[in-house]
Structure formats: structure tokens, C-alpha cells
N, C-alpha and C. Protein backbone atom coordinates (compact mmCIF):
# COMPACT_ATOMS: atom_id res chain seq x y z
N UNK A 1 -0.29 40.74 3.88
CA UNK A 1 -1.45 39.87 3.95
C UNK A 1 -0.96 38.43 4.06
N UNK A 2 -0.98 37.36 4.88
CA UNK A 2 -1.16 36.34 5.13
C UNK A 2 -2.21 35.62 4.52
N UNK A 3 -1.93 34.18 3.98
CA UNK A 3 -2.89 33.68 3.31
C UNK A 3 -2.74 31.53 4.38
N UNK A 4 -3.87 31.87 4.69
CA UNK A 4 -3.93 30.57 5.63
C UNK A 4 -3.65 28.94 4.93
N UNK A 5 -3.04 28.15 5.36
CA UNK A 5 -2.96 26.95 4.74
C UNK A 5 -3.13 25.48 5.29
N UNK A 6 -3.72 24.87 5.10
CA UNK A 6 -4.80 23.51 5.95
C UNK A 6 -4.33 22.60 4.76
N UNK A 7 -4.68 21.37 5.85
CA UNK A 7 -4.29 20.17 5.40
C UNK A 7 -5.83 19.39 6.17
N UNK A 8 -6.94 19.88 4.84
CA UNK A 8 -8.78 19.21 5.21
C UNK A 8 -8.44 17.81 5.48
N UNK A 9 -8.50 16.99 6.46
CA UNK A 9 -8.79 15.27 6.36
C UNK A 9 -9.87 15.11 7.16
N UNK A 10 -10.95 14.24 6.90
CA UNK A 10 -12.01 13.61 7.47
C UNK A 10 -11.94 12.22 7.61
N UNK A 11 -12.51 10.95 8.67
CA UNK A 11 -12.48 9.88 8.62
C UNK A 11 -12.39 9.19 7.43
N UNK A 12 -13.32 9.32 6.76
CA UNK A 12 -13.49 8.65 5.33
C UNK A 12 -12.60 9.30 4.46
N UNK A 13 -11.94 9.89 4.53
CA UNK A 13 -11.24 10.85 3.17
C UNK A 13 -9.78 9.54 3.08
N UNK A 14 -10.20 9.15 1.53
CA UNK A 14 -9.39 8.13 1.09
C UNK A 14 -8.03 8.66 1.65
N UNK A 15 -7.02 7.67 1.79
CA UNK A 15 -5.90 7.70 2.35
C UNK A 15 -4.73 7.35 1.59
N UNK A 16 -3.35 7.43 1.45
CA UNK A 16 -2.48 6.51 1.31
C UNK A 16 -1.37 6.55 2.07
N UNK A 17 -0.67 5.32 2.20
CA UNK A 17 0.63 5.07 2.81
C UNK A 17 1.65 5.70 2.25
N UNK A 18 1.41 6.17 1.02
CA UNK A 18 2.88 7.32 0.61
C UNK A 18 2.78 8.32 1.14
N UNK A 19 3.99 8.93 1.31
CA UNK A 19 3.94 10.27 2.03
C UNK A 19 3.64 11.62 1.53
N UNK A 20 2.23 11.90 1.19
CA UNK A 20 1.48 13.32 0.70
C UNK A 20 0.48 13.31 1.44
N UNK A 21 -0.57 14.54 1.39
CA UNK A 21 -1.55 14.93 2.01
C UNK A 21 -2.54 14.70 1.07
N UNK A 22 -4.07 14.38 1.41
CA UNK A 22 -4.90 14.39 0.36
C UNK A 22 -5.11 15.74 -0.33
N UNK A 23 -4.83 16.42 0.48
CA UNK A 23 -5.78 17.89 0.25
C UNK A 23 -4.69 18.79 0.93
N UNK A 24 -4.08 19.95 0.31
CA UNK A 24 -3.93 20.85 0.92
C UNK A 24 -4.55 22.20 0.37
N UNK A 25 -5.50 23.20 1.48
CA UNK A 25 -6.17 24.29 1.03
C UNK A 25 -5.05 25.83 1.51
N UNK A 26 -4.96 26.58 0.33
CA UNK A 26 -4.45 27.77 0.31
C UNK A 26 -5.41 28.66 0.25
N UNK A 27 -5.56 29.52 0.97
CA UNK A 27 -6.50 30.30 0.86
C UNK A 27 -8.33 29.69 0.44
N UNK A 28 -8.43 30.34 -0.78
CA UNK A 28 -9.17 29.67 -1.68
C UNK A 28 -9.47 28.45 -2.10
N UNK A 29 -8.13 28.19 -2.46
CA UNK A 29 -7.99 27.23 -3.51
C UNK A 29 -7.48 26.26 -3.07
N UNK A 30 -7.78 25.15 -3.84
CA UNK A 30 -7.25 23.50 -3.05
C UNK A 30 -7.38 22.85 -4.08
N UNK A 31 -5.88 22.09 -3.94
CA UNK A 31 -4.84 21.07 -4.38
C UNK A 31 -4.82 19.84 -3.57
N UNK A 32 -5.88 18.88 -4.58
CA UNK A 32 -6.09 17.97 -4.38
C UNK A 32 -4.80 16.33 -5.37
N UNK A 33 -4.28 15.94 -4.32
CA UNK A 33 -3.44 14.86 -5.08
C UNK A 33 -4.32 13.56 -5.65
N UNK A 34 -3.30 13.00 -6.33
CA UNK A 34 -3.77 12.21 -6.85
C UNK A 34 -4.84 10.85 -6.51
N UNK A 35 -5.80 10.74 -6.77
CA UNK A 35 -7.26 9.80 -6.62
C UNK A 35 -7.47 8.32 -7.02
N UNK A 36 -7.45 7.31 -6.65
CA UNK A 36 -7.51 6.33 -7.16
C UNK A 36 -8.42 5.57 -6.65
N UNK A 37 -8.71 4.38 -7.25
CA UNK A 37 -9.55 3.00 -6.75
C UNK A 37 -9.27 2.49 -5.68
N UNK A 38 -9.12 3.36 -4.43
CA UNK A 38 -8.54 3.16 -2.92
C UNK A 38 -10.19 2.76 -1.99
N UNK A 39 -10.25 2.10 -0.91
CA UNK A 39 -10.70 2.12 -0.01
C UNK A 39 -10.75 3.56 0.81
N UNK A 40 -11.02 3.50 2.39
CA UNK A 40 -11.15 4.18 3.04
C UNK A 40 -9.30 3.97 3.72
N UNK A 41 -8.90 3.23 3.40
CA UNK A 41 -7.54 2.59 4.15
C UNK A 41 -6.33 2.80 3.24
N UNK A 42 -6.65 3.20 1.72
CA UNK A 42 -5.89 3.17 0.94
C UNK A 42 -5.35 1.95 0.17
N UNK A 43 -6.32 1.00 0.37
CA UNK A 43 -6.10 -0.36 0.09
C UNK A 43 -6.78 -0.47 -1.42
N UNK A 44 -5.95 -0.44 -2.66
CA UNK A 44 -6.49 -0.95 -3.93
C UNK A 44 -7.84 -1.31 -4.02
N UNK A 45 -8.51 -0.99 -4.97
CA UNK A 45 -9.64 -2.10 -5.19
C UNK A 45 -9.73 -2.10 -6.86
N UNK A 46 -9.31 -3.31 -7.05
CA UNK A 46 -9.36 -3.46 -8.78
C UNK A 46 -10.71 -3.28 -9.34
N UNK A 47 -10.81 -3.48 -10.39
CA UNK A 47 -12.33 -2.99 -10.63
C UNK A 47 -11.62 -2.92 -12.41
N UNK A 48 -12.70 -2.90 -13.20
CA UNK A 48 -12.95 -2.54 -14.37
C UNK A 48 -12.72 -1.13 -14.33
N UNK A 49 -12.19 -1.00 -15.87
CA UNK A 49 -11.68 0.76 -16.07
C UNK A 49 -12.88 1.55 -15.62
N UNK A 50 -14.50 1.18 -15.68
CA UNK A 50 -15.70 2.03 -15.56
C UNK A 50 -15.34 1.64 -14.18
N UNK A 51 -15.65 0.90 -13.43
CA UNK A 51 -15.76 0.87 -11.90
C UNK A 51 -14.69 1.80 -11.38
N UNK A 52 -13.04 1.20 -11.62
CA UNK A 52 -11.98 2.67 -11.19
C UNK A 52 -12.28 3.94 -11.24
N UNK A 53 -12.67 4.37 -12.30
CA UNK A 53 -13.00 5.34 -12.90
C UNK A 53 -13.85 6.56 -11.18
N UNK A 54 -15.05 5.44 -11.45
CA UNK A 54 -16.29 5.85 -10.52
C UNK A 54 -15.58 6.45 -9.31
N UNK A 55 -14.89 4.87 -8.72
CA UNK A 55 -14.40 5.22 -7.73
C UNK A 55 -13.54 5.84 -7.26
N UNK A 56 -12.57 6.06 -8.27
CA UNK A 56 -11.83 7.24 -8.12
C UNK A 56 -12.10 8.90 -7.83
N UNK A 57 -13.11 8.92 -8.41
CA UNK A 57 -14.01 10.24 -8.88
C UNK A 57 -14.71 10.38 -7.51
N UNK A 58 -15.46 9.56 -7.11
CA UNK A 58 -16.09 9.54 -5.76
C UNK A 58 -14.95 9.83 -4.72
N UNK A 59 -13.49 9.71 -4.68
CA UNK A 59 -13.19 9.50 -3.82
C UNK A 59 -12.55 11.05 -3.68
N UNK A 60 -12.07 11.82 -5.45
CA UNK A 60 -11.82 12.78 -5.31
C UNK A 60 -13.16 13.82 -4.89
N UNK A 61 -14.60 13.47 -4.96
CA UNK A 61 -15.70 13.80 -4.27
C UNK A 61 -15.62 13.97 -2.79
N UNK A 62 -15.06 13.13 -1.90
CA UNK A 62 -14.59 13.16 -1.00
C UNK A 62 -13.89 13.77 -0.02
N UNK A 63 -12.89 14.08 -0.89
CA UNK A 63 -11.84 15.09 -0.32
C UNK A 63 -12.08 16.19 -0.26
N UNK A 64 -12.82 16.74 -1.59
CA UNK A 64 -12.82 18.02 -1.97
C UNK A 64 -14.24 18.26 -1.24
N UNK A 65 -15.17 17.38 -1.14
CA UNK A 65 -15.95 18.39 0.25
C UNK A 65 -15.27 18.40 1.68
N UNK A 66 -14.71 17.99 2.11
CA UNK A 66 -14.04 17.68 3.44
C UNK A 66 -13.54 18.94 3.52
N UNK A 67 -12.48 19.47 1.92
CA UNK A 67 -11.84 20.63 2.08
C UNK A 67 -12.66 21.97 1.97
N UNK A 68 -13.99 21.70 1.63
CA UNK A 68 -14.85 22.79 1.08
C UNK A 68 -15.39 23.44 -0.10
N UNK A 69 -15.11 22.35 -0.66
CA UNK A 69 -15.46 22.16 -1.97
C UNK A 69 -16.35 21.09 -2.90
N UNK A 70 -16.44 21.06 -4.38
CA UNK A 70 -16.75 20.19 -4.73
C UNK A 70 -16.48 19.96 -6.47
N UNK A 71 -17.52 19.10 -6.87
CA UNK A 71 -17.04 18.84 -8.37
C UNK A 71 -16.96 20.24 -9.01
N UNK A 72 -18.14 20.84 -9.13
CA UNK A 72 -19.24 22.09 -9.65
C UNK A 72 -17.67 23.01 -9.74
N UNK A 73 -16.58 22.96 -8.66
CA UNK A 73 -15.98 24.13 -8.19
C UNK A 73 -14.30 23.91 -8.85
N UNK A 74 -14.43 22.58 -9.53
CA UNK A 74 -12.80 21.90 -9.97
C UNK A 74 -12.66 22.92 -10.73
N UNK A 75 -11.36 23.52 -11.04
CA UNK A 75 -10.92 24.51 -12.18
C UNK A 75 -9.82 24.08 -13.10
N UNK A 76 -9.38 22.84 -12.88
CA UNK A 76 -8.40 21.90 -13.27
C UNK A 76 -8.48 20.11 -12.90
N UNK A 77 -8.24 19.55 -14.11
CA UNK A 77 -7.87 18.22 -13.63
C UNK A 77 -6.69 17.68 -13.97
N UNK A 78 -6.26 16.60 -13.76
CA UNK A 78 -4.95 15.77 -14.48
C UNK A 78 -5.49 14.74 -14.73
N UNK A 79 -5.33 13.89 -14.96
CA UNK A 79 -5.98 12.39 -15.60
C UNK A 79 -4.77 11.43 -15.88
N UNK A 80 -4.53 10.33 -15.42
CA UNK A 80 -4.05 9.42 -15.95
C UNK A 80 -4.65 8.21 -16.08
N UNK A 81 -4.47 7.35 -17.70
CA UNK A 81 -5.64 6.47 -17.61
C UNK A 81 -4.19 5.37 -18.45
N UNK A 82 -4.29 4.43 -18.06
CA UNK A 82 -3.28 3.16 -17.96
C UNK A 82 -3.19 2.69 -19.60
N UNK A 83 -4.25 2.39 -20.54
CA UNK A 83 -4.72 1.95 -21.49
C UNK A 83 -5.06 2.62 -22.11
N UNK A 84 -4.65 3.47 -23.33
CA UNK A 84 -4.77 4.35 -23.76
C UNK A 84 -6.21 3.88 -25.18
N UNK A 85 -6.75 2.50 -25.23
CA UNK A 85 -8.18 2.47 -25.57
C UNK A 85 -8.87 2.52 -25.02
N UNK A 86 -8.92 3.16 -23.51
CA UNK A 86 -9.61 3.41 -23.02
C UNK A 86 -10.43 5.09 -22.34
N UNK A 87 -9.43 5.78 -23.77
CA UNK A 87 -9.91 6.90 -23.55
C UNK A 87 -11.19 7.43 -24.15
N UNK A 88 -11.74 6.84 -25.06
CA UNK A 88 -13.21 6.84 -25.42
C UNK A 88 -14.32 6.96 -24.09
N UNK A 89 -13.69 5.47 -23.72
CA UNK A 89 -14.85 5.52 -22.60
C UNK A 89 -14.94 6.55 -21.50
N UNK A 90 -13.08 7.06 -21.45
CA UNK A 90 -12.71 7.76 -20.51
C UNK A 90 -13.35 9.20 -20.41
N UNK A 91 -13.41 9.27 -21.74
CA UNK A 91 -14.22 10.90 -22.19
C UNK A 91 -15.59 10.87 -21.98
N UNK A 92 -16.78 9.37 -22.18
CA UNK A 92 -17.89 9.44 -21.91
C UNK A 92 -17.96 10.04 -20.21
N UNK A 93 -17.08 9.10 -19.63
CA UNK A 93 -17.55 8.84 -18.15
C UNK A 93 -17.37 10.36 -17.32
N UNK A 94 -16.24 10.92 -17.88
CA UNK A 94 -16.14 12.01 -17.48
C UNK A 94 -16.71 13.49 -17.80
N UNK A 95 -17.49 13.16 -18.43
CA UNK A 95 -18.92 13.98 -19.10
C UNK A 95 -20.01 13.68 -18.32
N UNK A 96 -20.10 12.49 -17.33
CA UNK A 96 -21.45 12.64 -16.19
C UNK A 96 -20.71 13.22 -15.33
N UNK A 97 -19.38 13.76 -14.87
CA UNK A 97 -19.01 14.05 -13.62
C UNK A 97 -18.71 15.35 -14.06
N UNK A 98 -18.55 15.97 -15.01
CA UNK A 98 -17.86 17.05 -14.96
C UNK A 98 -18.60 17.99 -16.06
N UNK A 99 -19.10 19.53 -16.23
CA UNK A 99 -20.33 19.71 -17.47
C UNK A 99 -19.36 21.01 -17.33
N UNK A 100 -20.25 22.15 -18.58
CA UNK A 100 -19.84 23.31 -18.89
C UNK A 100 -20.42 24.19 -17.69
N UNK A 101 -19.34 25.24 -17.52
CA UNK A 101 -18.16 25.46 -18.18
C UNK A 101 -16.81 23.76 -17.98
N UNK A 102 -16.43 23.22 -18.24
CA UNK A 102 -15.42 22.42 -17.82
C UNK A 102 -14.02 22.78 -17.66
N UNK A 103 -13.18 22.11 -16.96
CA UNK A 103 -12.21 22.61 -16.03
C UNK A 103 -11.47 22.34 -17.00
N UNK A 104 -10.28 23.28 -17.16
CA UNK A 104 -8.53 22.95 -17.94
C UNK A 104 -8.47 21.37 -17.84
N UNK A 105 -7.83 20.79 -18.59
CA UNK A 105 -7.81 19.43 -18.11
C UNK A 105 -6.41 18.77 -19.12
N UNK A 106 -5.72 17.68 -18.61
CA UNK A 106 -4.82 17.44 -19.40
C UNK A 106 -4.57 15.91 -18.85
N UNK A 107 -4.55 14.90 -19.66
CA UNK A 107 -4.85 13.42 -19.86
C UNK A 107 -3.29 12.76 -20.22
N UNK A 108 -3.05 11.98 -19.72
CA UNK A 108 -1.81 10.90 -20.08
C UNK A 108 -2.21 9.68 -20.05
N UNK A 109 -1.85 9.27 -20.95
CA UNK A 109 -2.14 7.57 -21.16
C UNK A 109 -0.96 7.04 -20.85
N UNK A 110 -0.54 5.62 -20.27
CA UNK A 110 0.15 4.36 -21.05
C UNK A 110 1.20 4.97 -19.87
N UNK A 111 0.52 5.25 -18.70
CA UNK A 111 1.23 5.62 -17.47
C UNK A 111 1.46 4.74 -16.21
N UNK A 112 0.57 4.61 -15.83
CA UNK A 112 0.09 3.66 -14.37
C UNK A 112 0.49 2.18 -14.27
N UNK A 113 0.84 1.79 -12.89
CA UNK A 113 1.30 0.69 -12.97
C UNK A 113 0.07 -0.71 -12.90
N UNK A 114 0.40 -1.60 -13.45
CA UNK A 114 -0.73 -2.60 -13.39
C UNK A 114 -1.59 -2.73 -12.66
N UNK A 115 -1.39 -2.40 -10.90
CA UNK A 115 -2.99 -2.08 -10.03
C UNK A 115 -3.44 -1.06 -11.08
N UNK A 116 -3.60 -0.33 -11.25
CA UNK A 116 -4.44 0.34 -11.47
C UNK A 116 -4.85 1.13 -13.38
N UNK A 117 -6.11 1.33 -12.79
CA UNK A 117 -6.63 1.82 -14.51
C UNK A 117 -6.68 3.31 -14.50
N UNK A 118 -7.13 3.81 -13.57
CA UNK A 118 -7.24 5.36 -13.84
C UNK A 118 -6.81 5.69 -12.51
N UNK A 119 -6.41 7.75 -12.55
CA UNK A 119 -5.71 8.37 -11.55
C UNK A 119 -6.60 9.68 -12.22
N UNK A 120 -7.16 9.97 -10.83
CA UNK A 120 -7.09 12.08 -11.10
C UNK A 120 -6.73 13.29 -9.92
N UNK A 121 -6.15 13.67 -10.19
CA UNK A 121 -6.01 14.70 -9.11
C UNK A 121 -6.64 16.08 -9.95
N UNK A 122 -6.53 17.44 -8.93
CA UNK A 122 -6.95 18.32 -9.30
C UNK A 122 -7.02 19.91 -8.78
N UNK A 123 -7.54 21.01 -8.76
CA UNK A 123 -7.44 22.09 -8.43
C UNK A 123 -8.62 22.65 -8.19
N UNK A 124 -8.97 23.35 -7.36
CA UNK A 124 -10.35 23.42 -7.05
C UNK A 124 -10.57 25.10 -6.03
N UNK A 125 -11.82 25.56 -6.41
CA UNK A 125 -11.66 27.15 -5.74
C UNK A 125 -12.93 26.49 -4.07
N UNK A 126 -12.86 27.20 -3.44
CA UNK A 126 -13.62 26.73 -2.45
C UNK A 126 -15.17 27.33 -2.70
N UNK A 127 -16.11 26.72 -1.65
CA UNK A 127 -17.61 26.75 -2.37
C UNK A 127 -17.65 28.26 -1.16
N UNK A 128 -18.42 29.05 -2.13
CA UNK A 128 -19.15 30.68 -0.74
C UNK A 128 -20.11 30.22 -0.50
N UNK A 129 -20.35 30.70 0.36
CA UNK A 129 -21.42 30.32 1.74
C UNK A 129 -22.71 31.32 1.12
């Protein structure tokens, strides 16, 4: 059995100049890299830890429909959040994006370099038709 493997990109599907793919889908399942307070160009956008946050989240929104998926379908996250007092808020915000059942998840603080406040990547099963 052969199991097919894609690399989903759409116009808008945030970008970066390092060398990874946003999205690669295995079969099912898709491995989404890491998400940040990027543009459409991959160009930073600073922002308050709540604004990063958003936009990060939106952007991993992004990808993961492009690839066929979505939040509803994450089965894993990673999290990195720069400021580690900012995991209070970090836990509110990610309670409007993410509900029960909720995905495996595993958080690092006191990581990221000064652009930025928060990072998520993630794992995700694809949506049935």
C-alpha cells in the first residue's frame, strides 16, 4: 500500500524564507510547521502577546484548510510562548481556539527570539467529506 504525500500551499498560506514547507500532508494526516505573527510574505508583524497570539493561530487556520483541514481536526499542538508570564493569558486565549475533546499539547516558555511572542505548529487528521 502506498500512502500519498503533498506539500498543500495556497496564495495566502503564510510563508517563510527558511527552508521548510508550511504543510506537508501524509495520507491523512498533516504536519503543520511552525506559525507565527507573519504576513502573507513572511514578513514579522509585532503585535502584543494577544495580537501574536491571534495571528498566529489564524495563520495556522490557514494552512490547515488549504491542506484540508482545520482547527476542530488538530490532534496535537506545540506552543512556544517567549515570556513565560504570559502563559496565563496564553491558556485563556487558547481556550477560544481550541475546546473538548482538546488536542495533546506541550508548551515551552523562555524560547523565542525577541521578534517574536508566540509560535505554534501542529498535527492534524484531514476533514471527510
Amino acid at each position: 500500500m502506498s500512502t500519498s504525500v503533498s506539500y498543500p500551499i495556497a496564495k495566502d498560506t503564510p510563508v517563510s524564507h527558511l527552508p521548510f514547507s508550511p504543510a506537508v500532508r501524509v495520507g491523512d494526516l498533516i504536519f503543520v510547521s511552525g506559525q507565527a505573527s507573519v504576513d502573507a510574505s513572511g514578513k514579522i508583524i509585532p503585535d502584543t502577546f494577544e495580537g501574536e497570539f491571534r495571528r498566529s493561530v489564524e495563520n495556522l487556520r490557514k494552512v490547515l484548510e488549504t491542506a484540508g483541514s482545520d482547527l476542530k481536526h488538530v490532534i496535537q499542538t506545540r506552543n512556544y510562548v517567549r515570556d513565560a508570564a504570559n502563559v496565563v493569558r496564553y491558556n485563556e486565549l487558547y481556550r477560544e481556539y481550541f475546546s473538548a475533546p482538546l488536542p495533546t499539547r506541550t508548551t515551552i516558555t523562555n524560547c523565542l527570539p525577541p521578534t517574536l511572542h508566540y509560535e505554534i505548529e501542529c498535527v492534524a487528521v484531514a476533514k471527510k467529506d
